[in-house]
PDB file of N, CA and C in Angstrom:
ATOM      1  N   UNK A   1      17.512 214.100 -90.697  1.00  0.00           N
ATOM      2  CA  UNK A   1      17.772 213.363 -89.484  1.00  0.00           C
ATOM      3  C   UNK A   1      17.679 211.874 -89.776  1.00  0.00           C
ATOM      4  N   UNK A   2      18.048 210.778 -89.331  1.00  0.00           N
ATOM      5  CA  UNK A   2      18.220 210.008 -89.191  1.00  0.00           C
ATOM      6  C   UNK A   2      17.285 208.869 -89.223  1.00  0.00           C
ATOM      7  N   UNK A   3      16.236 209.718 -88.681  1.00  0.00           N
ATOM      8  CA  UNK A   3      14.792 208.179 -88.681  1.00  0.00           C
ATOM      9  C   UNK A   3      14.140 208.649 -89.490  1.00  0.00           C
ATOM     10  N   UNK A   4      14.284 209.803 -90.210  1.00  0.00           N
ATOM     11  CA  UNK A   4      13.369 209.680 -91.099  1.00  0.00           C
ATOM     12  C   UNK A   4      13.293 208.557 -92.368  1.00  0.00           C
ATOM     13  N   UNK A   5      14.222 207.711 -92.663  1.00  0.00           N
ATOM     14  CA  UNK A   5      13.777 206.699 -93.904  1.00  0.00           C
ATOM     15  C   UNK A   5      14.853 205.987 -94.087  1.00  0.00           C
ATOM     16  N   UNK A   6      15.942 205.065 -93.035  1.00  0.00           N
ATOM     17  CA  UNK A   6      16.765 204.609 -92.621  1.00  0.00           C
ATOM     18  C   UNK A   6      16.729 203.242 -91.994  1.00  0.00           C
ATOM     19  N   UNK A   7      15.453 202.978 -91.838  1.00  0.00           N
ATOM     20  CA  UNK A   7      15.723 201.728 -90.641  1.00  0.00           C
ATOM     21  C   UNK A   7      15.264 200.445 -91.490  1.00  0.00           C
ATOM     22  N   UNK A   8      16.000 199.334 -91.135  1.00  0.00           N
ATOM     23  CA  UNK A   8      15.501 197.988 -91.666  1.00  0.00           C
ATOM     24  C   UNK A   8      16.732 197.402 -91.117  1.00  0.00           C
ATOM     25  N   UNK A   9      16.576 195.730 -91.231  1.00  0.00           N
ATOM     26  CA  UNK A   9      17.299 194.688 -90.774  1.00  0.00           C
ATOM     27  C   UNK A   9      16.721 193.218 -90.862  1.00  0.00           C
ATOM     28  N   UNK A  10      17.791 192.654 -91.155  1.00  0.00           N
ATOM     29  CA  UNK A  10      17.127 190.967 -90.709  1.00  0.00           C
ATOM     30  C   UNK A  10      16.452 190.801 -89.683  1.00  0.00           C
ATOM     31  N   UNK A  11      15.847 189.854 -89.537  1.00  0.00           N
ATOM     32  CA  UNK A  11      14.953 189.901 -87.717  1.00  0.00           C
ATOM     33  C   UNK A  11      16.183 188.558 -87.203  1.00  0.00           C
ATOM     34  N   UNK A  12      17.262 188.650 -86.897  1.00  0.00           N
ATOM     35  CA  UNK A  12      18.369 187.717 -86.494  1.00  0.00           C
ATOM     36  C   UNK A  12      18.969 188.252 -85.405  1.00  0.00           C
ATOM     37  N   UNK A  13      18.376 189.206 -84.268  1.00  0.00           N
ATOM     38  CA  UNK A  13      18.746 190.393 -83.198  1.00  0.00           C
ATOM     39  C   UNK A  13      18.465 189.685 -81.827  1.00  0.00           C
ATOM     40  N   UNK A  14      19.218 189.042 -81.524  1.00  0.00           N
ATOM     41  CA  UNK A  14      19.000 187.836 -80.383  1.00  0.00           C
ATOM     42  C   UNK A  14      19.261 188.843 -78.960  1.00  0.00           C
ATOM     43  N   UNK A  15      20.634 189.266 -79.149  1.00  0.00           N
ATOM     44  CA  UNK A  15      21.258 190.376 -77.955  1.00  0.00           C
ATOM     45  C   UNK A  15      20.393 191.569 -78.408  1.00  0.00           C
ATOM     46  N   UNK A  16      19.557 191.971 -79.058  1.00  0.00           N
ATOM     47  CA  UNK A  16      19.601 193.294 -79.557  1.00  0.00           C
ATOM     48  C   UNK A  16      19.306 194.148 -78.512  1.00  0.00           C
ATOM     49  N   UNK A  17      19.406 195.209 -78.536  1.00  0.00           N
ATOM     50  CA  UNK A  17      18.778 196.290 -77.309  1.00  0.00           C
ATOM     51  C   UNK A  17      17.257 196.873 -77.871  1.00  0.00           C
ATOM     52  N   UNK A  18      16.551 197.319 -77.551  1.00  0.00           N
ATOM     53  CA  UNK A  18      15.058 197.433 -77.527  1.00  0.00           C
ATOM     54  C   UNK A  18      15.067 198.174 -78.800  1.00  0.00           C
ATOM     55  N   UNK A  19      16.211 199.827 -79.232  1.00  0.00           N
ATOM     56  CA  UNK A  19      16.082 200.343 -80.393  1.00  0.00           C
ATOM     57  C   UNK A  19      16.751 199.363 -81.386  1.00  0.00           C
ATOM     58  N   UNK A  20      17.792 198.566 -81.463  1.00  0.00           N
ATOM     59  CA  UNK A  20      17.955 197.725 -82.245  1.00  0.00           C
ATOM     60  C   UNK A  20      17.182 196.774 -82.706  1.00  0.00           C
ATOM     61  N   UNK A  21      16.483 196.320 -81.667  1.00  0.00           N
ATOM     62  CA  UNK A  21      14.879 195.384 -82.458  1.00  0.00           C
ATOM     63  C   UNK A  21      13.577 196.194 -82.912  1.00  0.00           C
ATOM     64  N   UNK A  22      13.338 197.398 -82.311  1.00  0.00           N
ATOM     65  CA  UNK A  22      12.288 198.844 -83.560  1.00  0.00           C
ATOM     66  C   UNK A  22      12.886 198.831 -84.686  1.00  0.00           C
ATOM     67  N   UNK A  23      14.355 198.937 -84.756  1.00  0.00           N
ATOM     68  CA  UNK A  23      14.678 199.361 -86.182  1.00  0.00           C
ATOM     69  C   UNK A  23      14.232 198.024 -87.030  1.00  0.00           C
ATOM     70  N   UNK A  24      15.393 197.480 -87.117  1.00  0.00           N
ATOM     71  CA  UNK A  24      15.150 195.643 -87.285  1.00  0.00           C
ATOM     72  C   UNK A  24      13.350 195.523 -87.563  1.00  0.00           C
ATOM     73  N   UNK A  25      12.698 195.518 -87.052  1.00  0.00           N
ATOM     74  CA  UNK A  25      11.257 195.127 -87.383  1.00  0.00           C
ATOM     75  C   UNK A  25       9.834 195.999 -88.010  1.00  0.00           C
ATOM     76  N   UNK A  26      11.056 197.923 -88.056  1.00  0.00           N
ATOM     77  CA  UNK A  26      10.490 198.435 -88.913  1.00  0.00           C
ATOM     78  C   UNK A  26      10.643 198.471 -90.439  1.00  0.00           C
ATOM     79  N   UNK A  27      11.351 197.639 -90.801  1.00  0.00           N
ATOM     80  CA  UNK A  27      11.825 197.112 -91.767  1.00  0.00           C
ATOM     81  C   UNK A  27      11.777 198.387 -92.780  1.00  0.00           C
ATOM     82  N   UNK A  28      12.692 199.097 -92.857  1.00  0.00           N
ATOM     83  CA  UNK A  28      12.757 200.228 -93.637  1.00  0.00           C
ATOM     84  C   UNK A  28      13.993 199.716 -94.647  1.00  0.00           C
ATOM     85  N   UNK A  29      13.824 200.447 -95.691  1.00  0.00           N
ATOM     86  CA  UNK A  29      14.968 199.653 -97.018  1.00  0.00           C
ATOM     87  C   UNK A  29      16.034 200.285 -97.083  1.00  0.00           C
ATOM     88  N   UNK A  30      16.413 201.462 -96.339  1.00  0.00           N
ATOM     89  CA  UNK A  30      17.582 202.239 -96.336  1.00  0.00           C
ATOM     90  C   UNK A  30      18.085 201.681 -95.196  1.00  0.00           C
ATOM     91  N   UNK A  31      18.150 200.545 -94.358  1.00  0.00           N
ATOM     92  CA  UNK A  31      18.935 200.105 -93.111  1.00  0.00           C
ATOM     93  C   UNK A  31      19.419 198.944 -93.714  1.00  0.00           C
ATOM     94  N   UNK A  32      20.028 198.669 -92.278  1.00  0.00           N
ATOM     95  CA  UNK A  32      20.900 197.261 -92.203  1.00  0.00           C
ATOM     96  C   UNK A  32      20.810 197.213 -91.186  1.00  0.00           C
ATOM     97  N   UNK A  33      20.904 195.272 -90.590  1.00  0.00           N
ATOM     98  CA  UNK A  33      21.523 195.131 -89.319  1.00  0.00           C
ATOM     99  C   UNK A  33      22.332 196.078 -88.608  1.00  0.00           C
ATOM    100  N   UNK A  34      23.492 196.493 -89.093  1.00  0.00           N
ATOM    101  CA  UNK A  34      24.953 196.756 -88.522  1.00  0.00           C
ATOM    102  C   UNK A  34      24.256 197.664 -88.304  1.00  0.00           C
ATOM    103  N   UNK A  35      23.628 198.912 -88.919  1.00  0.00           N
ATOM    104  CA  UNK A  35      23.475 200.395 -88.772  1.00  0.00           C
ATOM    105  C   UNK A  35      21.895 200.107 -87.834  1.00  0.00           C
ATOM    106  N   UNK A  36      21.312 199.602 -87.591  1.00  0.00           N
ATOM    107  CA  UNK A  36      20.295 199.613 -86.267  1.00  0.00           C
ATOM    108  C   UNK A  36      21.224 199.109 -85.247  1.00  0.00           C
ATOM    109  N   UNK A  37      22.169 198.237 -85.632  1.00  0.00           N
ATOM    110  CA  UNK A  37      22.769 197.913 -84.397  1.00  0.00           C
ATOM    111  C   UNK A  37      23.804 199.073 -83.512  1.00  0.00           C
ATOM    112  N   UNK A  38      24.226 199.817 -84.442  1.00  0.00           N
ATOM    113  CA  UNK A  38      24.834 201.159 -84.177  1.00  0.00           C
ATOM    114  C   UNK A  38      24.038 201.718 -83.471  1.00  0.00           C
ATOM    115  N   UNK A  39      22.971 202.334 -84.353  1.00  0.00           N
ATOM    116  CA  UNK A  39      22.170 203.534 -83.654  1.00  0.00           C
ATOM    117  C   UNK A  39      22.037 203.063 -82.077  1.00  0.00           C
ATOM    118  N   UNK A  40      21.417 201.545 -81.981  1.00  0.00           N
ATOM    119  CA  UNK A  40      21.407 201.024 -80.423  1.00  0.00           C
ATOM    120  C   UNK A  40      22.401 201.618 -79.258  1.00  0.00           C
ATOM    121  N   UNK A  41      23.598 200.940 -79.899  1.00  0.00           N
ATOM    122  CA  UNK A  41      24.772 201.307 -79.515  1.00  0.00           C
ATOM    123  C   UNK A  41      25.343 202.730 -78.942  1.00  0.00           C
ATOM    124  N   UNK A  42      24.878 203.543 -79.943  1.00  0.00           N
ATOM    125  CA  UNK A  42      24.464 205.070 -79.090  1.00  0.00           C
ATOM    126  C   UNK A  42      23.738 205.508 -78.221  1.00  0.00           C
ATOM    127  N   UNK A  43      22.081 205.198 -78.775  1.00  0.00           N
ATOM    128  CA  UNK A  43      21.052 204.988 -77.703  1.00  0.00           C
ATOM    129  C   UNK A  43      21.690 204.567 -75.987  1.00  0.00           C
ATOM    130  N   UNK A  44      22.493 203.625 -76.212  1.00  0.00           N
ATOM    131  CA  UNK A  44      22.675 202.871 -74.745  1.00  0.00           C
ATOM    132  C   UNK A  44      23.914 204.087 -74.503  1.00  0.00           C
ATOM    133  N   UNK A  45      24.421 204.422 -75.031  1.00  0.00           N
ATOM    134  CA  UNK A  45      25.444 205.751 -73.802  1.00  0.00           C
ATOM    135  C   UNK A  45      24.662 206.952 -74.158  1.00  0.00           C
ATOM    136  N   UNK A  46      23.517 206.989 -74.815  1.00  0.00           N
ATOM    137  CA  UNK A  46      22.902 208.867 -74.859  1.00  0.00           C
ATOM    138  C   UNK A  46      21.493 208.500 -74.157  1.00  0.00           C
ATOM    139  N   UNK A  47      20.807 207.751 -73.936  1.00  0.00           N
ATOM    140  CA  UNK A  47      19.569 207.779 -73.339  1.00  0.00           C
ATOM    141  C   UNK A  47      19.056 206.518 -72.387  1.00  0.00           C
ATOM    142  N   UNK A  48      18.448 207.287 -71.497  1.00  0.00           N
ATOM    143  CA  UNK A  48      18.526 205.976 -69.993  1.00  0.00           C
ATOM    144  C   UNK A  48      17.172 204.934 -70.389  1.00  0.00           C
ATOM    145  N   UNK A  49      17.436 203.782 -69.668  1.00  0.00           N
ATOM    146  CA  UNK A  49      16.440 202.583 -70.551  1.00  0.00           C
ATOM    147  C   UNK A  49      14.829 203.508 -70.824  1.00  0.00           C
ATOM    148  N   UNK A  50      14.585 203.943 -69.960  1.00  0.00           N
ATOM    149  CA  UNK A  50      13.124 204.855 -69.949  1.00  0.00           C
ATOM    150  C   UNK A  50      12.845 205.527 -71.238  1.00  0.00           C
ATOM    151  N   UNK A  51      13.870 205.969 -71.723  1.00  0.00           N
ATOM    152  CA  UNK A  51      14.356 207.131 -72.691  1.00  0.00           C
ATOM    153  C   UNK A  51      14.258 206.556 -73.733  1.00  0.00           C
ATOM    154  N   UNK A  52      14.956 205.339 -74.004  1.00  0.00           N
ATOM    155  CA  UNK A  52      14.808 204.066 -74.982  1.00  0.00           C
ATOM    156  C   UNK A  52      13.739 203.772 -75.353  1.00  0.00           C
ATOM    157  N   UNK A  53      13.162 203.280 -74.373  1.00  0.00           N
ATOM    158  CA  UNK A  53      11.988 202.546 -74.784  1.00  0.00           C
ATOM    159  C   UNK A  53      10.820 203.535 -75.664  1.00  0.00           C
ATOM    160  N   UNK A  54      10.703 204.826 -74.603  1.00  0.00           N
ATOM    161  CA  UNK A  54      10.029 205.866 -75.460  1.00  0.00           C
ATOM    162  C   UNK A  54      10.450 206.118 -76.875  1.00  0.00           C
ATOM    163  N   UNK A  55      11.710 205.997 -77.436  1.00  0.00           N
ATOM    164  CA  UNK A  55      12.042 206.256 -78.369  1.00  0.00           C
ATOM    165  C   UNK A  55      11.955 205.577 -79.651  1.00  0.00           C
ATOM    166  N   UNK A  56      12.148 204.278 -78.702  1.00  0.00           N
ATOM    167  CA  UNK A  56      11.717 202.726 -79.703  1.00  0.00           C
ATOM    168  C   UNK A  56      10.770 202.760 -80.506  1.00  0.00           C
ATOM    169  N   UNK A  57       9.447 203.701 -79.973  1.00  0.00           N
ATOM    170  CA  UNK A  57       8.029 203.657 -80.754  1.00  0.00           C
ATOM    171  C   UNK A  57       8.015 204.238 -81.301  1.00  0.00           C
ATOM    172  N   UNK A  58       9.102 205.316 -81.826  1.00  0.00           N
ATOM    173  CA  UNK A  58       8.948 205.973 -82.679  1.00  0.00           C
ATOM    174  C   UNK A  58       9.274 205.267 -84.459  1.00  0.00           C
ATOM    175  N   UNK A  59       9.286 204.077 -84.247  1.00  0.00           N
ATOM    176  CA  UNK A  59      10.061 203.441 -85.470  1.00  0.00           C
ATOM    177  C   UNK A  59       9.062 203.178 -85.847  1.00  0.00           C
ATOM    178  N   UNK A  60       8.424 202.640 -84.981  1.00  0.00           N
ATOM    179  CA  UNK A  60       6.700 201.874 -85.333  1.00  0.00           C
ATOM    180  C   UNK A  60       5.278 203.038 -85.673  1.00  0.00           C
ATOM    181  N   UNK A  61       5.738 204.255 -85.234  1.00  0.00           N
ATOM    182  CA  UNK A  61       4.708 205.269 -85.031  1.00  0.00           C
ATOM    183  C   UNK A  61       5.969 206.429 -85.964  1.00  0.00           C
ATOM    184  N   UNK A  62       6.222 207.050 -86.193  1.00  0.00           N
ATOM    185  CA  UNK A  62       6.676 207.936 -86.354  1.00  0.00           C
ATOM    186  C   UNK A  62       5.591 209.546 -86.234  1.00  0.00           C
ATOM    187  N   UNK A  63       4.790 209.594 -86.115  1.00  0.00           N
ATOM    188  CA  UNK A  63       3.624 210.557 -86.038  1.00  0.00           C
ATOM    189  C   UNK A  63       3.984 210.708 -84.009  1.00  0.00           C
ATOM    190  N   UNK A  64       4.234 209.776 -83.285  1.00  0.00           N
ATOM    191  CA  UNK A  64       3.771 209.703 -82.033  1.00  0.00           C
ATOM    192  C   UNK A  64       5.591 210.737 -81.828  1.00  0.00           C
ATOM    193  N   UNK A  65       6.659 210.649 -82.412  1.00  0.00           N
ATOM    194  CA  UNK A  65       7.625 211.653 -82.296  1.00  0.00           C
ATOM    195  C   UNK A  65       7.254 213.037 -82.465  1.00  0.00           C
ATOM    196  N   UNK A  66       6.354 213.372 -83.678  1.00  0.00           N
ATOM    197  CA  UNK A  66       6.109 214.545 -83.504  1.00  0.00           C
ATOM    198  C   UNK A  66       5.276 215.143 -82.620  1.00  0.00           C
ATOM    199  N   UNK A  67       4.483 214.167 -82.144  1.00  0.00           N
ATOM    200  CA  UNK A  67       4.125 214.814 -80.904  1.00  0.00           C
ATOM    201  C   UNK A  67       4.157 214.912 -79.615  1.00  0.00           C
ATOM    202  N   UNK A  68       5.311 214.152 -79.305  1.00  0.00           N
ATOM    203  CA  UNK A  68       6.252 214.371 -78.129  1.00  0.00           C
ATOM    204  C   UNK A  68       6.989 215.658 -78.332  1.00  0.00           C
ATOM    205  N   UNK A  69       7.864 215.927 -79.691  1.00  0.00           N
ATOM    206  CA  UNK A  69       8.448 217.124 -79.947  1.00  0.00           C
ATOM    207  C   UNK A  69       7.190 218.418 -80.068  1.00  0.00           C
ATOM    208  N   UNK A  70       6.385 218.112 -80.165  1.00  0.00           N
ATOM    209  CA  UNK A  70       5.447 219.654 -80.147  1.00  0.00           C
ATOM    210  C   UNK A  70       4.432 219.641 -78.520  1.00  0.00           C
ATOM    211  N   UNK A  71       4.917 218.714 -78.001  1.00  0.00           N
ATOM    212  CA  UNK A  71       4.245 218.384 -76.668  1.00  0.00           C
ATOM    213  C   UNK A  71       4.843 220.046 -76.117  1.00  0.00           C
ATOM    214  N   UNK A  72       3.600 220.440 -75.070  1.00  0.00           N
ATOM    215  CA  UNK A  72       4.074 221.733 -73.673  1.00  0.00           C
ATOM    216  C   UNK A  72       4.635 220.827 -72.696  1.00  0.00           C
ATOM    217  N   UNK A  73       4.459 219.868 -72.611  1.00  0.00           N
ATOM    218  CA  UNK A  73       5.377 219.450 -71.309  1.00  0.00           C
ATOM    219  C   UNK A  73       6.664 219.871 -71.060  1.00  0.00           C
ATOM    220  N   UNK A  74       6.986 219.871 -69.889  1.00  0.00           N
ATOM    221  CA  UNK A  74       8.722 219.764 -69.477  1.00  0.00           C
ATOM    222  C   UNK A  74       9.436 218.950 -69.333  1.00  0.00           C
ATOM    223  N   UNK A  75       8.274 217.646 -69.646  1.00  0.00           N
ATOM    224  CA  UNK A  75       9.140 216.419 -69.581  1.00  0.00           C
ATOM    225  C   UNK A  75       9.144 216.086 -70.489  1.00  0.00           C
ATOM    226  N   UNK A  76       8.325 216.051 -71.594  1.00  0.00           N
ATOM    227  CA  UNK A  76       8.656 215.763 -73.242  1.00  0.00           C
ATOM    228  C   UNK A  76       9.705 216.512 -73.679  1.00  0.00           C
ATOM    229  N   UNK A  77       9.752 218.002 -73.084  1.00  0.00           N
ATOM    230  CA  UNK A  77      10.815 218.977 -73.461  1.00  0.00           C
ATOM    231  C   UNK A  77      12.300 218.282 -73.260  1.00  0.00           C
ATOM    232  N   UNK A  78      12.177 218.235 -72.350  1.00  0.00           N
ATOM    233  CA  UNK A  78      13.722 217.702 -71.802  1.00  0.00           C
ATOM    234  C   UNK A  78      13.802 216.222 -72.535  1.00  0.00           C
ATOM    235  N   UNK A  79      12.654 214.965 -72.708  1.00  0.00           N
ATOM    236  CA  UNK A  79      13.517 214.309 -73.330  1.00  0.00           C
ATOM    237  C   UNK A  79      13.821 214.671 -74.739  1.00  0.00           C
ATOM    238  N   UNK A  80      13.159 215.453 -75.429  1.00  0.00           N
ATOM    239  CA  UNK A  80      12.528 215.934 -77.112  1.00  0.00           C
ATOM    240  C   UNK A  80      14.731 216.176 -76.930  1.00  0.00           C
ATOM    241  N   UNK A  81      15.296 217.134 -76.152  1.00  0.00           N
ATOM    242  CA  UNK A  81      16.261 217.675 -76.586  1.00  0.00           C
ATOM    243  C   UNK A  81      17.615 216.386 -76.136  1.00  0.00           C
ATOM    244  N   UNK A  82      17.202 215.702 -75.382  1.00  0.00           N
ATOM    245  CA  UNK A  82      17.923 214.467 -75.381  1.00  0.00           C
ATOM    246  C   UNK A  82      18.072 213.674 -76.482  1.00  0.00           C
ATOM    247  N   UNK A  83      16.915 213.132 -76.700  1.00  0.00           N
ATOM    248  CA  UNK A  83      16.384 212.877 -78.352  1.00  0.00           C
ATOM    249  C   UNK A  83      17.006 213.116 -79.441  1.00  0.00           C
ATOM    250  N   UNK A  84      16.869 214.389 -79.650  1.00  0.00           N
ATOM    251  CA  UNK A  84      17.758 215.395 -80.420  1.00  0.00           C
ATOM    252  C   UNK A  84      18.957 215.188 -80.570  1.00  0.00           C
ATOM    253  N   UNK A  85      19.719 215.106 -79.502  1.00  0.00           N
ATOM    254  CA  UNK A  85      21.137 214.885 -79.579  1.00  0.00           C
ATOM    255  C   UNK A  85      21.378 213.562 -79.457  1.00  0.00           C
ATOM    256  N   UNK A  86      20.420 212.522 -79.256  1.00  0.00           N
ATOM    257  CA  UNK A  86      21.207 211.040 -79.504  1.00  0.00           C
ATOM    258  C   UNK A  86      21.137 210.879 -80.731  1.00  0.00           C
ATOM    259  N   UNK A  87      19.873 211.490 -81.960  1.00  0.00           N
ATOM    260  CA  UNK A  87      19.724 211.474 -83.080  1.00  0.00           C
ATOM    261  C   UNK A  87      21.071 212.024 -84.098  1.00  0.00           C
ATOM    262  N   UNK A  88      21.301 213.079 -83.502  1.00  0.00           N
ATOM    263  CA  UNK A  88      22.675 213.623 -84.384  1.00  0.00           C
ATOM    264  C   UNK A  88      23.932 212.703 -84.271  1.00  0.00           C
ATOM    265  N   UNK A  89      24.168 212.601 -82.820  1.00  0.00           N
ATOM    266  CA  UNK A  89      25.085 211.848 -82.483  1.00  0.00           C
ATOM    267  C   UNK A  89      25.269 210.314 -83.605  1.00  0.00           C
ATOM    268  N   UNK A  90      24.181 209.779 -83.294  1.00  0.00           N
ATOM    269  CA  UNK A  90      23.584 208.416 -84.379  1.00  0.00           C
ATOM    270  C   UNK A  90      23.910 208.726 -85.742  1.00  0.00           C
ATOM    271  N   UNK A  91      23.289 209.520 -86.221  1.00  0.00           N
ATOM    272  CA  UNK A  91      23.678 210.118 -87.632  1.00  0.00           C
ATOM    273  C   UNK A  91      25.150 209.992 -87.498  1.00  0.00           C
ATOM    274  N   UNK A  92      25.603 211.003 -86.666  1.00  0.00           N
ATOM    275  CA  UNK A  92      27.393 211.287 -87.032  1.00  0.00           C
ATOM    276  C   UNK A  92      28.053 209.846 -86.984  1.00  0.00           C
ATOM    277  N   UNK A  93      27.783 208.820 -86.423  1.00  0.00           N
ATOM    278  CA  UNK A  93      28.127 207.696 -85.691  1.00  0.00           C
ATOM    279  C   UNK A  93      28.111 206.513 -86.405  1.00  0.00           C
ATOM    280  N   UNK A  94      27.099 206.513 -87.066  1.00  0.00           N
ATOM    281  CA  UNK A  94      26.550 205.255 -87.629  1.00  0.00           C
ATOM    282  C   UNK A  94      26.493 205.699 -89.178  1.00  0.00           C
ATOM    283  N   UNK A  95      26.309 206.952 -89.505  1.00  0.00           N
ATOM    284  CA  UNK A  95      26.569 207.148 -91.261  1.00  0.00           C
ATOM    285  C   UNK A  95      27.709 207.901 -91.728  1.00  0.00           C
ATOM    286  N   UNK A  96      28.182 208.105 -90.474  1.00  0.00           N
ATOM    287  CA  UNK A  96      30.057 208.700 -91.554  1.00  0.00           C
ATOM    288  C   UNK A  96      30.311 210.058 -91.108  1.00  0.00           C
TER     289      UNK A  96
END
């Protein structure tokens, strides 16, 4: 998947959207600008700002994803599978 070891960027993200500045400042060595700026770019037509923002921390935390995804809630559930599919989508989108 996609966040697992992907994210980095210049910190030069003036417009950025909230996942475009997580990626950007998790400074991971397999990213770029362009490709956090993508993933954003998806983010904003697959998940509502709420959805975002939750998701954002996962750049900074990655431990705090897995336990939203192993959460009993029905509301972690439902976003975990939202999640899910903005992640693939991103992948398909932003790496080819």
């Amino acid at each position: 998947m996609l966040w697992s070891g992907v994210l980095l960027a210049s910190a030069g993200a003036t417009q950025a959207g909230i996942i475009s500045r997580a990626c950007i400042i998790a400074n991971r060595s397999a990213a770029s600008k362009e490709l956090c700026q993508c993933i954003d770019r998806v983010a904003q037509s697959s998940l509502n700002k709420s959805e975002r923002k939750k998701a954002s921390k996962f750049f900074s935390d990655p431990h705090r994803a897995q336990v939203v995804r192993q959460s009993d809630r029905r509301s972690d559930e439902i976003f975990w599978k939202r999640y899910k599919a903005f992640g693939e989508r991103a992948d398909k989108t932003c790496n080819g």
